[in-house]
Protein backbone atom coordinates (compact mmCIF):
# COMPACT_ATOMS: atom_id res chain seq x y z
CA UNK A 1 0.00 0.00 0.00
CA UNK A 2 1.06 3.46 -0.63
CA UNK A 3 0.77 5.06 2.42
CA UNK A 4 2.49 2.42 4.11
CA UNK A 5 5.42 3.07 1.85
CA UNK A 6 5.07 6.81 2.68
CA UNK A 7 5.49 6.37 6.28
CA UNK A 8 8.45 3.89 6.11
CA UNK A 9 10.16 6.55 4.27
CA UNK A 10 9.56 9.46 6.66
CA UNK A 11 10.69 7.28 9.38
CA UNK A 12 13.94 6.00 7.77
CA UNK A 13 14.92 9.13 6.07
CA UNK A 14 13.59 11.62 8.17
CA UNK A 15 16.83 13.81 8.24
CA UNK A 16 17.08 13.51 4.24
CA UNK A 17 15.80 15.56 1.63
CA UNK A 18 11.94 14.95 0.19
CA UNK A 19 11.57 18.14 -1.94
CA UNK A 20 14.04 20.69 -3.13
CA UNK A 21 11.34 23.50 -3.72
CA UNK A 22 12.78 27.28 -5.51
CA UNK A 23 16.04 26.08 -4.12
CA UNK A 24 15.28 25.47 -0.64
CA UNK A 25 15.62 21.38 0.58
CA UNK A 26 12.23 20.15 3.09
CA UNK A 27 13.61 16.93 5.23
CA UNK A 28 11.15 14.52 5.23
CA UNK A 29 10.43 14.89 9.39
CA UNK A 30 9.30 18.54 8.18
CA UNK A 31 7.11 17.14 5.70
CA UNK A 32 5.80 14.33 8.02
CA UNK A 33 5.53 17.07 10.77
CA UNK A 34 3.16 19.33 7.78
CA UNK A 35 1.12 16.55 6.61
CA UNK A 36 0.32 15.58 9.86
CA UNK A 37 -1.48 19.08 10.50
CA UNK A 38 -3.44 19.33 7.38
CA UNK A 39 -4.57 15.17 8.84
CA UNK A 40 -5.65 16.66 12.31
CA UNK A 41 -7.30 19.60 10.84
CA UNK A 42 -9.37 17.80 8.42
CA UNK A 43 -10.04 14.92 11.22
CA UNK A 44 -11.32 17.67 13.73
CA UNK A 45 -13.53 18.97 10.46
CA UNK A 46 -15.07 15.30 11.12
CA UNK A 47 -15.76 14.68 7.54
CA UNK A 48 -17.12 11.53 6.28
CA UNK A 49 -15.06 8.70 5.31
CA UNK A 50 -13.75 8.84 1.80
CA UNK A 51 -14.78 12.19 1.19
CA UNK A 52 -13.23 14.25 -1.43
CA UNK A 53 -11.42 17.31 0.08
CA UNK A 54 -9.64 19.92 -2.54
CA UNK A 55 -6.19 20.96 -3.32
CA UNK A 56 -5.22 23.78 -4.31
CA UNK A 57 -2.38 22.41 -6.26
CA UNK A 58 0.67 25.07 -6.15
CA UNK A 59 4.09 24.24 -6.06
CA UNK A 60 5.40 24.59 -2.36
CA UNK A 61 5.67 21.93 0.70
CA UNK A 62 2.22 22.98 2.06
CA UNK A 63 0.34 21.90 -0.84
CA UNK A 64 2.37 18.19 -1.05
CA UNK A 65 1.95 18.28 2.87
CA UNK A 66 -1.80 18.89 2.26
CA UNK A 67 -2.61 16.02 -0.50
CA UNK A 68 -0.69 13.14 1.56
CA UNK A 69 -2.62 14.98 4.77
CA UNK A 70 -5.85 14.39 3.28
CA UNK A 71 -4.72 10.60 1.95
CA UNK A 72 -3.95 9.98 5.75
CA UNK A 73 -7.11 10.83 6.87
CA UNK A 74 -8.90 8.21 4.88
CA UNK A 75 -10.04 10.85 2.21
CA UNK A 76 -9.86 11.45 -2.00
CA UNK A 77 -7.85 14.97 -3.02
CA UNK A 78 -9.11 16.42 -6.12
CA UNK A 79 -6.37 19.01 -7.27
CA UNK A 80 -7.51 22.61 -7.83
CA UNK A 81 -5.68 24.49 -10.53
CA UNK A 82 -6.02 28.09 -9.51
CA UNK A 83 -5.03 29.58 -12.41
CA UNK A 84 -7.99 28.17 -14.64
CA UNK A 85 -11.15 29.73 -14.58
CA UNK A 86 -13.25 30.17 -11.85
CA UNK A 87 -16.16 28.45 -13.82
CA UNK A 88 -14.29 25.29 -14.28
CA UNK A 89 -12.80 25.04 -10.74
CA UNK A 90 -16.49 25.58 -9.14
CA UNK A 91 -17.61 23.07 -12.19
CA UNK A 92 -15.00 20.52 -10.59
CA UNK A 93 -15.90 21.69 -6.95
CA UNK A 94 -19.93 21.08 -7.62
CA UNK A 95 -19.45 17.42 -9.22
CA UNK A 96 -16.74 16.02 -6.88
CA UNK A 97 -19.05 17.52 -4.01
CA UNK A 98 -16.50 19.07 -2.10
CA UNK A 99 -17.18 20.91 0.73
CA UNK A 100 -13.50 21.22 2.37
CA UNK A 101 -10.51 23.05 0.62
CA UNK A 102 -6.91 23.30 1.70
CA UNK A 103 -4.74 25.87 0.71
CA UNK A 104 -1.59 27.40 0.98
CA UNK A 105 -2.19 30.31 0.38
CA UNK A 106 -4.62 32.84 2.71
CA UNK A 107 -6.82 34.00 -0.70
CA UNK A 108 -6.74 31.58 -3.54
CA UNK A 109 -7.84 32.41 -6.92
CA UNK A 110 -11.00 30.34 -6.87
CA UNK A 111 -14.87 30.65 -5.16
CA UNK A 112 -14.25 29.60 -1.97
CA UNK A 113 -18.18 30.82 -0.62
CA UNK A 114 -19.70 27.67 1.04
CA UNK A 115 -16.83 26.07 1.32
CA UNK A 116 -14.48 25.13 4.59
CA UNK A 117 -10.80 26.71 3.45
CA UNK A 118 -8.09 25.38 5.26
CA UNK A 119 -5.11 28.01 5.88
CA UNK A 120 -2.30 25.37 6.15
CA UNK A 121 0.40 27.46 6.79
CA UNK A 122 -1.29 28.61 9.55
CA UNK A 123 -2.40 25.28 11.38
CA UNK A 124 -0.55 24.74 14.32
CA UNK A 125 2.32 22.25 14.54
CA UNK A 126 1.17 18.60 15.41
CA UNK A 127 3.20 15.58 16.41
CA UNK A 128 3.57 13.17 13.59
CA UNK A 129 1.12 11.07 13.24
CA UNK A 130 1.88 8.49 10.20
CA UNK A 131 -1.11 5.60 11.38
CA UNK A 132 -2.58 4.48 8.48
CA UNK A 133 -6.65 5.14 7.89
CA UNK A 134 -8.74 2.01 7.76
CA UNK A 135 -9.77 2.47 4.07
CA UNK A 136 -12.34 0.27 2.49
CA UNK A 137 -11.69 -1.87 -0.53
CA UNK A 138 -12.64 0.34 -3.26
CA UNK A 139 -11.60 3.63 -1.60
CA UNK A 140 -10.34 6.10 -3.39
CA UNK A 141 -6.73 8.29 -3.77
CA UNK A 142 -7.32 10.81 -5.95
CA UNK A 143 -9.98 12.46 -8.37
CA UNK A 144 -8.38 14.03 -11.77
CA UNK A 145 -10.77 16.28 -14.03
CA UNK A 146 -9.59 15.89 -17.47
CA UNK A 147 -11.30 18.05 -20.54
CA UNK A 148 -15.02 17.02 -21.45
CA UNK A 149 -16.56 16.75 -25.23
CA UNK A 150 -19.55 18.37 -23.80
CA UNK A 151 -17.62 21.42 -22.01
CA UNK A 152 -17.52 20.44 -18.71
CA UNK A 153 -15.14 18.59 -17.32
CA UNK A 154 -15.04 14.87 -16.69
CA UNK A 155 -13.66 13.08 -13.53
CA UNK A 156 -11.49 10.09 -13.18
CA UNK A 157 -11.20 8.09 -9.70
CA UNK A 158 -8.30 6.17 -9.05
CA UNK A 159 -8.76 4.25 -6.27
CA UNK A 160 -5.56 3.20 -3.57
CA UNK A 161 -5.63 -0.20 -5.75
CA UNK A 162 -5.48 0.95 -8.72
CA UNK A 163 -2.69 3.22 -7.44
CA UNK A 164 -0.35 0.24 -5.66
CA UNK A 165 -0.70 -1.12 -9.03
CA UNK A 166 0.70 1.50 -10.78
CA UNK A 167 3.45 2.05 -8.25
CA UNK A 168 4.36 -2.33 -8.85
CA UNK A 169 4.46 -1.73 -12.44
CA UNK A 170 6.69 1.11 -12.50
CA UNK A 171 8.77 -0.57 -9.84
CA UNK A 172 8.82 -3.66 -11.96
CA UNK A 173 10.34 -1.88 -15.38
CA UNK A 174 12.32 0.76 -14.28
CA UNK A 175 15.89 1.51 -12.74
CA UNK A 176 16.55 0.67 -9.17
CA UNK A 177 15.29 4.18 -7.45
CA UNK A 178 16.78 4.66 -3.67
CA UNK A 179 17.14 7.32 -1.22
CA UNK A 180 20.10 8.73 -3.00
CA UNK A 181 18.06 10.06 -6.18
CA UNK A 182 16.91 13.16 -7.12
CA UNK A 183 13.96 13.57 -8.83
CA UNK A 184 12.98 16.17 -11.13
CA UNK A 185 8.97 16.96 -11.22
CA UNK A 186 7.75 20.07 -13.69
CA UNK A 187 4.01 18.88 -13.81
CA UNK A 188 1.06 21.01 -12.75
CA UNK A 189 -0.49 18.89 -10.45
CA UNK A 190 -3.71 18.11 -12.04
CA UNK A 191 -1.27 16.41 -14.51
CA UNK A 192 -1.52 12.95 -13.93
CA UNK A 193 1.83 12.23 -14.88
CA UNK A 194 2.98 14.78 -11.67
CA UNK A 195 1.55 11.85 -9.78
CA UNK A 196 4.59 9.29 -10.85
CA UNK A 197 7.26 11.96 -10.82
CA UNK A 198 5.76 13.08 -7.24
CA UNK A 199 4.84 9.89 -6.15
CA UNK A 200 7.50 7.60 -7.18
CA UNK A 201 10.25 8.95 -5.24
CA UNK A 202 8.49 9.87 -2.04
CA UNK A 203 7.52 6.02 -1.50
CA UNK A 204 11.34 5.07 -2.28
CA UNK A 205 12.79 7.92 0.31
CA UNK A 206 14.42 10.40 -2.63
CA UNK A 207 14.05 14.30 -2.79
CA UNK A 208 11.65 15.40 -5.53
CA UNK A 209 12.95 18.72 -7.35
CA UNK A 210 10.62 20.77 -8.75
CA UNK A 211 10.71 23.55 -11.38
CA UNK A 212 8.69 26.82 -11.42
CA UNK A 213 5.89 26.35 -13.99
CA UNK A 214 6.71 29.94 -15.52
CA UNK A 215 10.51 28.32 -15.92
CA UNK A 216 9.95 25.30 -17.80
CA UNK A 217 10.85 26.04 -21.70
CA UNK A 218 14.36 27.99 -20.15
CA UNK A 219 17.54 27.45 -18.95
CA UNK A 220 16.45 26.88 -15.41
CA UNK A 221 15.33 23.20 -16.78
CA UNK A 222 19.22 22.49 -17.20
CA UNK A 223 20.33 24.46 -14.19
CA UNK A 224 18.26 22.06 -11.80
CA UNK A 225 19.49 18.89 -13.83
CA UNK A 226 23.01 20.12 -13.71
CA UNK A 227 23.36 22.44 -10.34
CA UNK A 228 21.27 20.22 -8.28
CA UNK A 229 22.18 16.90 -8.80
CA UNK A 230 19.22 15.57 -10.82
CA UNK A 231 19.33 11.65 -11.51
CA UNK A 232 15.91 10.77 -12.55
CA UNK A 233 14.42 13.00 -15.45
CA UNK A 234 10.67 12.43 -16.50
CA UNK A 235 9.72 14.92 -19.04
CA UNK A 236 7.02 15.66 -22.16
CA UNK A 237 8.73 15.12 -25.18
CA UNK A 238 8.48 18.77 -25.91
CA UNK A 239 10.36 19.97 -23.14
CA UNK A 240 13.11 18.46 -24.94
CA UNK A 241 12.17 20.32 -28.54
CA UNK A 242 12.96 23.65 -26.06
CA UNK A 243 16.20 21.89 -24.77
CA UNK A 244 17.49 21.16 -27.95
CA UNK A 245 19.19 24.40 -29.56
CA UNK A 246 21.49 23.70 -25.59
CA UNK A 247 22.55 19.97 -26.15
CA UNK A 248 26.11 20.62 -27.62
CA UNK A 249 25.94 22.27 -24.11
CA UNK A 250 24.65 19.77 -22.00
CA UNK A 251 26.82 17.38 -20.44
CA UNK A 252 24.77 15.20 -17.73
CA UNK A 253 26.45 11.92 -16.56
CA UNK A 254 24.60 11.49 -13.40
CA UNK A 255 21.61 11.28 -15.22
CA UNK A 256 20.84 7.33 -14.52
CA UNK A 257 16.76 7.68 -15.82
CA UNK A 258 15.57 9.92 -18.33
CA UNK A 259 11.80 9.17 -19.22
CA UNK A 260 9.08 10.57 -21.19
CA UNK A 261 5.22 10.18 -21.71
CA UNK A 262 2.16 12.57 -23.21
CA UNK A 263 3.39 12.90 -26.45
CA UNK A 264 4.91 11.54 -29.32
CA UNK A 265 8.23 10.86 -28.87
CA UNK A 266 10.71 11.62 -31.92
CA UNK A 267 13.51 9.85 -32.92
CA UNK A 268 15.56 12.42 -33.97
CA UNK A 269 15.71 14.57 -30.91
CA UNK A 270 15.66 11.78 -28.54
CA UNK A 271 18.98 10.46 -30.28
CA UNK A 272 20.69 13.66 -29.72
CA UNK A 273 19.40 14.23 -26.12
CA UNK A 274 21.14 10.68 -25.66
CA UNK A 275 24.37 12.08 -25.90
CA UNK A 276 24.07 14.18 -23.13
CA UNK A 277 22.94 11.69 -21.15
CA UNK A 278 25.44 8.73 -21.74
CA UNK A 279 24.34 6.25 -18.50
CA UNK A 280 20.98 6.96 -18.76
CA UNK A 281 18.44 3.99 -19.32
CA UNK A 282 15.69 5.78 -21.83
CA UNK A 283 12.51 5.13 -21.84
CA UNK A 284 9.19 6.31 -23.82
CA UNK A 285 5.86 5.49 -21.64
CA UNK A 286 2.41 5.39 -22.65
CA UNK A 287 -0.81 5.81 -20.82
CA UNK A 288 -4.35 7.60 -20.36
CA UNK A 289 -5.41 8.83 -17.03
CA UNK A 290 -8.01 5.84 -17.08
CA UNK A 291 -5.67 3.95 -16.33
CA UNK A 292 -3.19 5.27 -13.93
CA UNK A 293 -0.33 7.36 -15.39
CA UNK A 294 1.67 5.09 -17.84
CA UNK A 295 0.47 1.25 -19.18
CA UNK A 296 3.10 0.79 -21.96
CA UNK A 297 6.76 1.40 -21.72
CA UNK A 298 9.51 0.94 -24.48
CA UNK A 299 13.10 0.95 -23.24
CA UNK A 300 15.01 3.53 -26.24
CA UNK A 301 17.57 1.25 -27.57
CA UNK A 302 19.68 3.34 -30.45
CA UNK A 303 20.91 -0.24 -32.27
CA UNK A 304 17.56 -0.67 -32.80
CA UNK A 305 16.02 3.02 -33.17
CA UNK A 306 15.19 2.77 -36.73
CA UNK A 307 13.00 -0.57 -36.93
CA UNK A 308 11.28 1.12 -33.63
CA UNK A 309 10.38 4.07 -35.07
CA UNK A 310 7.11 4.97 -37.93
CA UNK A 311 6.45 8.63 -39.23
CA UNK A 312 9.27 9.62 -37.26
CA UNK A 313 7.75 8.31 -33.89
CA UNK A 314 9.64 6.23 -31.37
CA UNK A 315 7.26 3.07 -30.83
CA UNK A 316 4.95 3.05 -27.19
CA UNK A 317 5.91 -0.85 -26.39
CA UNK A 318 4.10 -3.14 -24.67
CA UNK A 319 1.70 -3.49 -21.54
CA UNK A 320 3.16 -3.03 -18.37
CA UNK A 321 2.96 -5.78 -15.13
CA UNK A 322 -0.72 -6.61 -14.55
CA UNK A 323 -2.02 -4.62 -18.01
CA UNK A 324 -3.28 -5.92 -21.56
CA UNK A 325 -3.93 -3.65 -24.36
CA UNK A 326 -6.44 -5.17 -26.78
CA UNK A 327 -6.64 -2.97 -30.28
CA UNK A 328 -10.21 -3.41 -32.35
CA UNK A 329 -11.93 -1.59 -35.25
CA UNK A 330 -14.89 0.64 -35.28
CA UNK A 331 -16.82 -2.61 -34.14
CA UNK A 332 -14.66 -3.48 -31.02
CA UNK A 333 -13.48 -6.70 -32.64
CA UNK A 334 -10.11 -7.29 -32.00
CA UNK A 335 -8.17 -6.54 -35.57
CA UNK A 336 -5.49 -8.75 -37.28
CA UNK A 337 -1.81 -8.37 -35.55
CA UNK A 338 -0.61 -5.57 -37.90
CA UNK A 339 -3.62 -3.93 -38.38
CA UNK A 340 -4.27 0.02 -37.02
CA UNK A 341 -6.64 -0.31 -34.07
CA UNK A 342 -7.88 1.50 -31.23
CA UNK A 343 -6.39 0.86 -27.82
CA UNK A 344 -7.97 -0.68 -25.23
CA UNK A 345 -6.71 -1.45 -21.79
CA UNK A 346 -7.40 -3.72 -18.57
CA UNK A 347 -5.91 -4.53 -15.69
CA UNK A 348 -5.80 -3.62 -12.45
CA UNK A 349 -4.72 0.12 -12.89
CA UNK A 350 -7.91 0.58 -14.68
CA UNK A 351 -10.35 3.25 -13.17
CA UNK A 352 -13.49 2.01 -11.43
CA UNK A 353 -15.59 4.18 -13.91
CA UNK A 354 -15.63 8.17 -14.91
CA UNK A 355 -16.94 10.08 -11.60
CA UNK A 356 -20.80 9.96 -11.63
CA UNK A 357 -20.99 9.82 -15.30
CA UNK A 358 -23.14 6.60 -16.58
CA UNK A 359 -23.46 7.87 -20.21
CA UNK A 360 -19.34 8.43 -20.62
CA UNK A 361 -18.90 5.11 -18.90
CA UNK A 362 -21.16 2.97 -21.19
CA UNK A 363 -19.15 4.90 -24.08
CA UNK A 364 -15.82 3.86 -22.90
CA UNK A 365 -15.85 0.97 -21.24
CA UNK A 366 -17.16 -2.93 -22.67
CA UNK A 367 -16.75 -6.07 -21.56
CA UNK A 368 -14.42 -7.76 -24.24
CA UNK A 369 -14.70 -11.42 -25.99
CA UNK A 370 -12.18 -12.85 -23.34
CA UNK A 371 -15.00 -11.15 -20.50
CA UNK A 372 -12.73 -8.88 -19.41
CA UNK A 373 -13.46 -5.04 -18.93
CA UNK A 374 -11.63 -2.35 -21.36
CA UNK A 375 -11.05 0.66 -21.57
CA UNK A 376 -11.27 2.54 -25.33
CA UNK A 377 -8.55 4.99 -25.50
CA UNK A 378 -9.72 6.60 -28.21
CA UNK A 379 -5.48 6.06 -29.44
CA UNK A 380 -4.85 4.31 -32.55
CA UNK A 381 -1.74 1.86 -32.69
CA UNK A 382 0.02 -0.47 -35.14
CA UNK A 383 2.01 -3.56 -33.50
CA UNK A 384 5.68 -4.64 -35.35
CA UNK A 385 6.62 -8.09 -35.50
CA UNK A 386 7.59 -8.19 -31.99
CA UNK A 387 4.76 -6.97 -30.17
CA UNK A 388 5.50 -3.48 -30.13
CA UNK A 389 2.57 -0.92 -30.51
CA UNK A 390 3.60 2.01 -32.53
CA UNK A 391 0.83 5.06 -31.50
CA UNK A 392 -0.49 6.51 -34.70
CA UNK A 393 -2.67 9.27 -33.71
CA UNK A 394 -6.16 9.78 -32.06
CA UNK A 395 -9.55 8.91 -33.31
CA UNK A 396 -10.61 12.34 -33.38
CA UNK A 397 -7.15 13.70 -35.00
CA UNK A 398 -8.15 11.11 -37.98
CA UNK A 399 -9.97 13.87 -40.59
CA UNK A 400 -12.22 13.44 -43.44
CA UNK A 401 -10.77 16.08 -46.58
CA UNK A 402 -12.57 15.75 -49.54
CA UNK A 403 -13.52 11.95 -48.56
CA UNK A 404 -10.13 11.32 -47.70
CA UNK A 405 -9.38 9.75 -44.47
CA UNK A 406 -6.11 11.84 -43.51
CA UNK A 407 -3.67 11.65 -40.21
CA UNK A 408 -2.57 14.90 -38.91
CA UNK A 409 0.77 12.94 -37.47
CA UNK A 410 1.58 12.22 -41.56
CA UNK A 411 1.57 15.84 -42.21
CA UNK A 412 3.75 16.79 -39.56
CA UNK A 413 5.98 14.08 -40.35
CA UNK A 414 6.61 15.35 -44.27
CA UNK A 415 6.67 18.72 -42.87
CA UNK A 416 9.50 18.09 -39.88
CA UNK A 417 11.56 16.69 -43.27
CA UNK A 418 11.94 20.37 -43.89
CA UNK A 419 12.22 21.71 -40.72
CA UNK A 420 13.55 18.91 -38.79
CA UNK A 421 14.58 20.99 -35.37
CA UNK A 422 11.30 23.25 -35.44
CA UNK A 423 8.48 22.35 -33.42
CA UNK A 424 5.56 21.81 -35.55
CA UNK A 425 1.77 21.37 -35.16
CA UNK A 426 -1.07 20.02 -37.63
CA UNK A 427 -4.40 21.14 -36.43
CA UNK A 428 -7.69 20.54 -37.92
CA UNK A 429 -11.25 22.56 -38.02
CA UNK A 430 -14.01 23.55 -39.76
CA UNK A 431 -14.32 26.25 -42.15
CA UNK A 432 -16.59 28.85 -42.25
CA UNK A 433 -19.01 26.55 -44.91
CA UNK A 434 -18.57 23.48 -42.50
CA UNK A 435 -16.13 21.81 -44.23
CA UNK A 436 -12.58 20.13 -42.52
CA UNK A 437 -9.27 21.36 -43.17
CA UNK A 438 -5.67 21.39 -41.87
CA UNK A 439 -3.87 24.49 -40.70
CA UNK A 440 0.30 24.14 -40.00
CA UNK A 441 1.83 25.49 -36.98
CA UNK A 442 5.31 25.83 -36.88
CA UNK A 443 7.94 27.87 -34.59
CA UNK A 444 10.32 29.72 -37.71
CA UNK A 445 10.59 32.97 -40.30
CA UNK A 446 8.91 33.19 -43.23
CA UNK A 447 11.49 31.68 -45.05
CA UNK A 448 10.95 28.50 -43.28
CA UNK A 449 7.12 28.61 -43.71
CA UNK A 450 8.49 28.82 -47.72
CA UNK A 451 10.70 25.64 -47.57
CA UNK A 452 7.85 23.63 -45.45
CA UNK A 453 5.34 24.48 -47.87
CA UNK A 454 7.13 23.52 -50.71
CA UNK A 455 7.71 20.75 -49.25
CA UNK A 456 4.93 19.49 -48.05
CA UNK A 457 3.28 19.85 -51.71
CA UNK A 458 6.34 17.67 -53.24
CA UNK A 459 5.36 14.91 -50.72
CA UNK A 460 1.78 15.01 -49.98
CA UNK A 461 -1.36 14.46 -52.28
CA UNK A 462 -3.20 17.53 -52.62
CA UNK A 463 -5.86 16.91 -50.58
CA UNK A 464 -3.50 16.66 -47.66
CA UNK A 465 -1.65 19.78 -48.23
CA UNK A 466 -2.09 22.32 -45.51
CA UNK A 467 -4.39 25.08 -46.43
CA UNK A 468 -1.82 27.19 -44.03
CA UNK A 469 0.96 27.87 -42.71
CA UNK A 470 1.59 30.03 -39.76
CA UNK A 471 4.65 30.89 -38.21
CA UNK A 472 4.58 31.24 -33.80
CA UNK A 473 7.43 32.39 -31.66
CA UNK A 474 6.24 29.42 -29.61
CA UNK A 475 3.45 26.87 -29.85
CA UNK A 476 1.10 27.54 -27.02
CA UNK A 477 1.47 24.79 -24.05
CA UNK A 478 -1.68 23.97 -22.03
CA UNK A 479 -1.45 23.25 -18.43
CA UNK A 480 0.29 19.73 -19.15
CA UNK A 481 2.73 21.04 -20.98
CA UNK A 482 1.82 19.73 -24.36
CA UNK A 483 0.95 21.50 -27.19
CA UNK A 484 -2.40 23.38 -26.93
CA UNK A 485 -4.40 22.21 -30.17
CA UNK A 486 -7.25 23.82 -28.84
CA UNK A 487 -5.97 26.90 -28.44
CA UNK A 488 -3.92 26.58 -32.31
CA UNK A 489 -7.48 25.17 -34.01
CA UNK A 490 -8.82 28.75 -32.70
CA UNK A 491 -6.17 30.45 -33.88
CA UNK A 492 -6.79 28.37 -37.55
CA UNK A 493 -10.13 29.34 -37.95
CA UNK A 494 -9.14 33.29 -37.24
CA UNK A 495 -6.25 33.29 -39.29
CA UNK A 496 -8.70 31.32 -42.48
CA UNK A 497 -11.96 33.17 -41.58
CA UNK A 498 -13.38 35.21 -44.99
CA UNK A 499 -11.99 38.87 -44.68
CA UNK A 500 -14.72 41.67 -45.27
């Protein structure tokens, strides 16, 4: 069990570091001492058992005091990200039916009326207190709202199971991680990949480092991995796109773990990265937050980079300890073995079920011919001869152009051939007559729009030719990290909406 973990760590290492937070180091008897507050303030709050408390999720010891507080005291956290909009945090508040909030700060940027804020920097100091809750079978860890077709947005439980899984499986495929690492952890916390860079090395006794959110795309990145000691890197692939012009500059031999998930991962920049990290074991994860941070792993091996690798796209592997991945057709038969299908995963890191949501759940989840319970990913995958799944874009990024069925990940593959250190962005949407098209994002000068485009017509059929081209100073990032589509399909239909 998780907590269990957590409190044989705070015991062994209490005079180590668990965070290194805007350059300051938190032992883990300080963070033992915090989370044991935020436990007796919600237990003298004498809320029922299992119930949902939120977090506002900022990056400083109260806040990871505050979500292992609230685990302690037999209760779900459900992350607040205060700098969304109000609407969507009291949309979140409303359907996880919280009624408790801590915070770290006195006056967070979210409605608090009705609801029971907890000041935690202001609770009074309490004796550790590390017993572990009597939690039923099915209780839950954590709540994550992740973006809704309808607007609003949708939760996902994971329950204490499905998160011990999780932690076994990582355990099971990765390096050796001790008290002597140091992690690195850039993730807003309503991430759910924060949870395994978080996570992971608090259970194992090592200090998590974390970077400023406003610092991510800059130099402070390589200051923390080189100043600070940093042996365990998990990143989004395009972290390293904005790492990239400093690699001739980057020298990290300490690194023993860099590992990636969220994106696609390409083969080109990861094999440069690799020489900065020499003894590092590289990896390239895959996994919905149905299904508890990562499913599919891939250890990067460069003798065989190029058979691993489609469109430009290192492969996602295979299923991880205790998972399956099933892929079917529009049906949900299972397709041939090197057919395109969509993903579907079980096992035991599977959610219980989208959070009071019956209609998403009968959408997502069937029972499949072996009588087992998937979960559609909505991700379609190839496998190789070998087993391994090669991701080849969503559902919803497949487009109908003129009757053609056409993969956004195909464009951006002819169009990196021009621009192969840019980072790059194919984004459909509707014109202003209702019909699809695809709009090019890229991060370059005019001339390099030039070269793309001429590209890009030499080595696509017409119909699959970008009807534009922009050039950005930066692709937008959403709150992840990755590239905001949303945001760059608005930006589309300004920049090809009728003039006059």
């Amino acid at each position: 069990m998780m907590l269990d973990q957590i409190a044989r760590a705070c015991r062994s290492f209490a005079d180590r570091p668990a965070f290194l937070i805007a350059g300051v180091e938190h032992r883990y008897d300080a963070f033992a001492r915090k989370l044991s507050a935020a436990r007796r303030a919600l237990d003298e709050r004498a809320l029922p058992p299992g119930a949902n408390v939120g977090i506002v999720a900022l990056d400083d010891l109260d806040t990871y005091a505050a979500i292992f507080g609230t685990l302690f005291a037999g209760h779900a956290f459900v992350p607040l990200n205060p700098t969304l909009p109000p609407e969507r945090n009291a949309s979140v508040v409303s359907q996880a039916g919280i009624t408790t909030v801590l915070s770290s700060v006195a006056e967070p940027s979210l409605d608090t009326d009705g609801l029971s804020l907890i000041h935690t920097p202001a609770l009074p100091e309490a004796e550790i207190d590390l017993s572990l809750p009597a939690l039923a079978p099915d209780a839950l860890a954590y709540i994550l709202f992740t973006s809704g077709s309808t607007g609003a947005p949708k939760g996902v439980p994971i329950s204490h199971a499905n998160l011990s899984a999780f932690l076994s499986s990582f355990f099971d495929c990765t390096c050796e991680l001790t008290e002597r690492d140091r992690v690195l952890q850039m993730f807003e916390l309503t991430f759910d990949f924060s949870i395994a860079t978080y996570m992971t090395p608090l259970v194992r006794g090592a200090c998590v480092c974390t970077v400023p959110r406003e610092a991510i795309k800059y130099t402070a990145v390589i200051e923390l991995l080189e100043d600070h000691g940093v042996t365990i890197a998990p990143m989004v692939p395009s972290i390293l796109s904005y790492l990239r012009p400093y690699f001739d500059e980057i020298s990290l031999p300490g690194l023993r773990h860099a590992y990636f998930c969220g994106e696609a991962l390409h083969e080109d920049v990861v094999r440069e990265f690799s020489a900065c990290v020499p003894n590092a074991l590289i990896q390239n994860f895959y996994g919905p937050t149905e299904a508890t941070v990562f499913s599919l792993v891939y250890d990067w091996d460069p003798a065989k980079s190029e058979a691993k690798t489609r469109n430009g796209v290192v492969c996602i592997g295979k299923p991880m300890a205790g998972m399956d991945a099933l892929r079917v057709d529009e049906t949900l038969a299972p397709v041939e073995a090197g057919a395109r299908g969509e993903i579907c995963l079980c096992g035991p890191q599977v959610t219980p079920g989208y959070w009071r949501n019956p209609e998403k759940n009968a959408e997502c989840f069937f029972t499949g011919p072996d009588g087992v319970r998937y979960y559609r990913t909505g991700d379609v995958a190839e496998a190789d001869a070998d087993g391994d799944l090669h991701f080849c874009g969503r559902i919803d990024h497949q487009v109908q152009i003129q009757g053609y069925r056409v993969e956004l990940s195909e464009i951006e593959f002819h169009a990196r051939a021009a621009a192969p250190k840019l980072n790059l962005c194919a984004v459909a949407f509707e014109n202003h007559i209702g019909n699809a098209q695809v709009h090019l994002f890229l991060e370059g000068d005019d001339a390099t729009v030039e070269a793309v485009s001429a590209h890009v017509a030499r080595a696509l059929p017409a119909y699959m030719v970008p009807t534009g081209i922009t050039p950005l100073a930066a692709l937008p990032l959403n709150p992840s990290g990755k590239v905001d589509r949303v945001a760059l399909a608005a930006l589309a239909r300004q920049e090809m909406a009728p003039r006059g």
